[in-house]
Protein backbone atom coordinates (compact mmCIF):
# COMPACT_ATOMS: atom_id res chain seq x y z
CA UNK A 1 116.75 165.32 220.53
CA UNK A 2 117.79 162.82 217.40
CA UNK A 3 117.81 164.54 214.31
CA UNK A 4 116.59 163.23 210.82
CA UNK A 5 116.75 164.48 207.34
CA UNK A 6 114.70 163.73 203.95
CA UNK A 7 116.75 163.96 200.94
CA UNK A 8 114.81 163.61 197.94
CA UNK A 9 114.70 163.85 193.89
CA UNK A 10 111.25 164.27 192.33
CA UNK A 11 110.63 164.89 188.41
CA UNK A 12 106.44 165.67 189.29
CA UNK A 13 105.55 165.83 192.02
CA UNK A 14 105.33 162.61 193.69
CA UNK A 15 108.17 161.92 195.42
CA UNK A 16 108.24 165.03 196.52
CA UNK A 17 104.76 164.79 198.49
CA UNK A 18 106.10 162.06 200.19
CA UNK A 19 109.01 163.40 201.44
CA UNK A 20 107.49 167.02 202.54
CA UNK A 21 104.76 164.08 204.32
CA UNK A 22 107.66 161.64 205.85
CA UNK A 23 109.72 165.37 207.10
CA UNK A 24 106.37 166.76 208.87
CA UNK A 25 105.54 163.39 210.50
CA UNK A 26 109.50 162.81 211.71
CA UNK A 27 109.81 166.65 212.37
CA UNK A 28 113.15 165.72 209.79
CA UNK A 29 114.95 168.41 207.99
CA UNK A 30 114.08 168.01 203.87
CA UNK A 31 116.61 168.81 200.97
CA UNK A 32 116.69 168.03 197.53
CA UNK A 33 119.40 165.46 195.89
CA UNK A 34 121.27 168.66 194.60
CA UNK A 35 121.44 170.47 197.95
CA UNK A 36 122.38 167.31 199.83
CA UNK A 37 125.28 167.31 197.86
CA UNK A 38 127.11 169.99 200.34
CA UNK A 39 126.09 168.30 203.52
CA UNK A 40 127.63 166.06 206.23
CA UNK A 41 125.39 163.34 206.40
CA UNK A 42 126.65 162.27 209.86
CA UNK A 43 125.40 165.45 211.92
CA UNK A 44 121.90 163.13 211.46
CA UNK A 45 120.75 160.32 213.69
CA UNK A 46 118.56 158.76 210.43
CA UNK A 47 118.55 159.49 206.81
CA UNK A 48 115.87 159.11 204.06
CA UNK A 49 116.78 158.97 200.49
CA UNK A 50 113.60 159.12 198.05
CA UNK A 51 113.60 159.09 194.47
CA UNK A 52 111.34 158.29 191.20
CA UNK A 53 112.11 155.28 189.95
CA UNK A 54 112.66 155.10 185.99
CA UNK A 55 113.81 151.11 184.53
CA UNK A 56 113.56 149.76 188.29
CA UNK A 57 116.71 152.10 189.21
CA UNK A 58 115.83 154.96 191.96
CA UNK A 59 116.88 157.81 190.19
CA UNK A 60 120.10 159.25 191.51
CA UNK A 61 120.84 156.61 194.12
CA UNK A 62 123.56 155.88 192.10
CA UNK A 63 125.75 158.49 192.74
CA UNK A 64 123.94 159.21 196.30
CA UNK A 65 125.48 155.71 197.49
CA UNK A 66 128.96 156.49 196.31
CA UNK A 67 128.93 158.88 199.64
CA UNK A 68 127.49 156.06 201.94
CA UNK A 69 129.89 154.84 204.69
CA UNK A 70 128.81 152.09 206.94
CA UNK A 71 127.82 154.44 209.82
CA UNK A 72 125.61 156.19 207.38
CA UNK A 73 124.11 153.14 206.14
CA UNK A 74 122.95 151.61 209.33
CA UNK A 75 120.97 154.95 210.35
CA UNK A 76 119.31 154.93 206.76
CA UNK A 77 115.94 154.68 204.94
CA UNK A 78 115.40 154.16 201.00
CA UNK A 79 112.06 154.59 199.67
CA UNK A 80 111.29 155.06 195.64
CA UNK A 81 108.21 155.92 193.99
CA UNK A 82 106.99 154.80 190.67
CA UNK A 83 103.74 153.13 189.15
CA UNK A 84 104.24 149.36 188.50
CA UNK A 85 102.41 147.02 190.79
CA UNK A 86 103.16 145.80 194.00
CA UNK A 87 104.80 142.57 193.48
CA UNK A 88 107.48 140.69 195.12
CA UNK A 89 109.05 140.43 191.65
CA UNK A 90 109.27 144.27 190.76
CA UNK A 91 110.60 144.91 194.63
CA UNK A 92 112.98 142.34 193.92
CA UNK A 93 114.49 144.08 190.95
CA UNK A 94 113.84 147.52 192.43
CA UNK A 95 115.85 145.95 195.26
CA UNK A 96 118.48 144.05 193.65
CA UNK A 97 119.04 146.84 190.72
CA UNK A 98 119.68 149.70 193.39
CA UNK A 99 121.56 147.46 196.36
CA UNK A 100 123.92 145.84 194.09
CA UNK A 101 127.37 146.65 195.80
CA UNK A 102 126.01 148.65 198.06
CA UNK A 103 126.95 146.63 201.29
CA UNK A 104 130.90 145.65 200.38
CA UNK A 105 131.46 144.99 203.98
CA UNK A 106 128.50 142.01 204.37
CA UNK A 107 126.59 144.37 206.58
CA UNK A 108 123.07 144.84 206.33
CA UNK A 109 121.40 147.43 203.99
CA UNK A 110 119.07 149.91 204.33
CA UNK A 111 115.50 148.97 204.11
CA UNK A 112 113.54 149.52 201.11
CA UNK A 113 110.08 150.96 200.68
CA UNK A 114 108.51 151.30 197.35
CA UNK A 115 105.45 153.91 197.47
CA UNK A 116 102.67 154.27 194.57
CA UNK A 117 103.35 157.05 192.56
CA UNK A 118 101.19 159.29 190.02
CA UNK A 119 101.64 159.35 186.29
CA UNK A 120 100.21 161.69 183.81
CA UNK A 121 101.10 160.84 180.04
CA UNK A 122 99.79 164.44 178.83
CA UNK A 123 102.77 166.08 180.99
CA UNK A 124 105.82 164.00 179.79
CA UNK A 125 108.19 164.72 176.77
CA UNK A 126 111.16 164.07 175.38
CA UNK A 127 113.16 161.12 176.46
CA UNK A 128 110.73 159.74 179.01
CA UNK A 129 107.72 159.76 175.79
CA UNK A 130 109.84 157.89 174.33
CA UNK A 131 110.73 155.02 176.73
CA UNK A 132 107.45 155.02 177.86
CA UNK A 133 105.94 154.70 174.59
CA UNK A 134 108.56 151.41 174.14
CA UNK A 135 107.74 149.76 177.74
CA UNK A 136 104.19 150.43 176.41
CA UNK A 137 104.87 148.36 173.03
CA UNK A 138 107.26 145.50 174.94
CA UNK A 139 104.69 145.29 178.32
CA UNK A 140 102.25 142.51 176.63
CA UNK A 141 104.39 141.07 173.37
CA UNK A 142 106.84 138.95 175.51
CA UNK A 143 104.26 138.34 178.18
CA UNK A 144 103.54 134.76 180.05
CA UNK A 145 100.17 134.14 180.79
CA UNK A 146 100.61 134.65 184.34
CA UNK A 147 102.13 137.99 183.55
CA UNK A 148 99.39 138.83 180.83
CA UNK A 149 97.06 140.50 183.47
CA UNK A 150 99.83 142.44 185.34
CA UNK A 151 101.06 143.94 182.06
CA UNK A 152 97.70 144.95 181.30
CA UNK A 153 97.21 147.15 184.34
CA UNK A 154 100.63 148.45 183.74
CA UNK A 155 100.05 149.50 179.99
CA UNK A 156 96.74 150.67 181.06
CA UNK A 157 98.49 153.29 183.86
CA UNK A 158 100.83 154.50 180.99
CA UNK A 159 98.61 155.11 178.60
CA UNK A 160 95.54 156.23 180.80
CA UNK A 161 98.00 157.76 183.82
CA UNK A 162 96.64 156.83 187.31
CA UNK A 163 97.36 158.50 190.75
CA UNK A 164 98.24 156.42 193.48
CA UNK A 165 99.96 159.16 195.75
CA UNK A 166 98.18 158.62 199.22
CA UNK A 167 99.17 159.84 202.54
CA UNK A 168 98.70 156.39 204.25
CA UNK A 169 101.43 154.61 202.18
CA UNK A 170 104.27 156.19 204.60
CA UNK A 171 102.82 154.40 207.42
CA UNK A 172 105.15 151.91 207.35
CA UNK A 173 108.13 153.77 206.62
CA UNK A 174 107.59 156.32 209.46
CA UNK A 175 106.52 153.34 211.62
CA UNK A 176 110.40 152.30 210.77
CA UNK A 177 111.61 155.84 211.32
CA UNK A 178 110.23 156.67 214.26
CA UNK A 179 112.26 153.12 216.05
CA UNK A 180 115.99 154.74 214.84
CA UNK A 181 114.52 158.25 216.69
CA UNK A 182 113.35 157.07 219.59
């Protein structure tokens, strides 16, 4: 039997719904970022990294990828969670922000799923206030009219919140994993 594992880094809750979801439809084995940190990714026929994703970057895929060998990232899945809309523009940068030099060899990346997340502005502090308090300010001033209405909705969701964590938006992604298992 093919073995999977979920590796995931959540800061509330989203992302890690959707992996405890993706793991019980796949049957996969689920650890966090940190804990992954100790394993041998190879032992696994597929592997799904999930993170939040904070200025289009999935958070820690940074350092996750510096352990990615080519074997690894042919039997791999990359999904991040976060609130913008759906756009081929933000998957773009999403895609382009976290891929960069990830393929040195001219082989072909992962693929790339970016699921709705949940934000709650009573529940965040600190640093994150802060930078969301600035996208909030920056969203509309530099704005083109075709991007007026899309930066509404998205300063709307920070400074409303909005929940858009729904079981159905692995579909695809388990569609995907359930090929590289079979």
């Amino acid at each position: 039997m093919k073995r999977s594992l979920v590796i995931y880094t959540s800061r509330r809750g989203s992302t890690k719904q959707y992996a405890e979801w993706i793991a019980e439809e796949l049957g996969s084995d689920i650890v966090t970022f940190e804990e992954s940190k100790k394993m041998d990714l190879r032992q696994y026929d597929l592997v799904i990294y999930g993170g939040w994703i904070r200025g289009s970057g999935i958070v820690n895929f940074d350092v996750f990828k510096k352990r990615l060998t080519r074997d690894i990232l042919d039997k791999m899945i990359v999904f991040g969670v976060g609130i913008a809309n759906e756009s081929v523009g933000n998957y773009q940068q999403v895609y382009d922000i976290n891929y960069k030099k990830i393929s040195r060899d001219g082989g072909k990346n992962p693929t790339l799923y970016i699921l709705s997340g949940a934000y709650d502005p009573d529940k965040i502090d600190g640093m994150d206030k802060m930078l969301m308090a600035v996208m909030k300010k920056v969203l509309i001033s530099g704005s083109t009219a075709d991007a007026s209405a899309e930066a509404r909705t998205m300063r709307d969701r920070i400074e409303n919140g909005v929940d858009l964590v729904k079981r159905e938006n692995i579909n695809a992604l388990v569609k995907e994993a359930k090929k590289f298992l079979a």
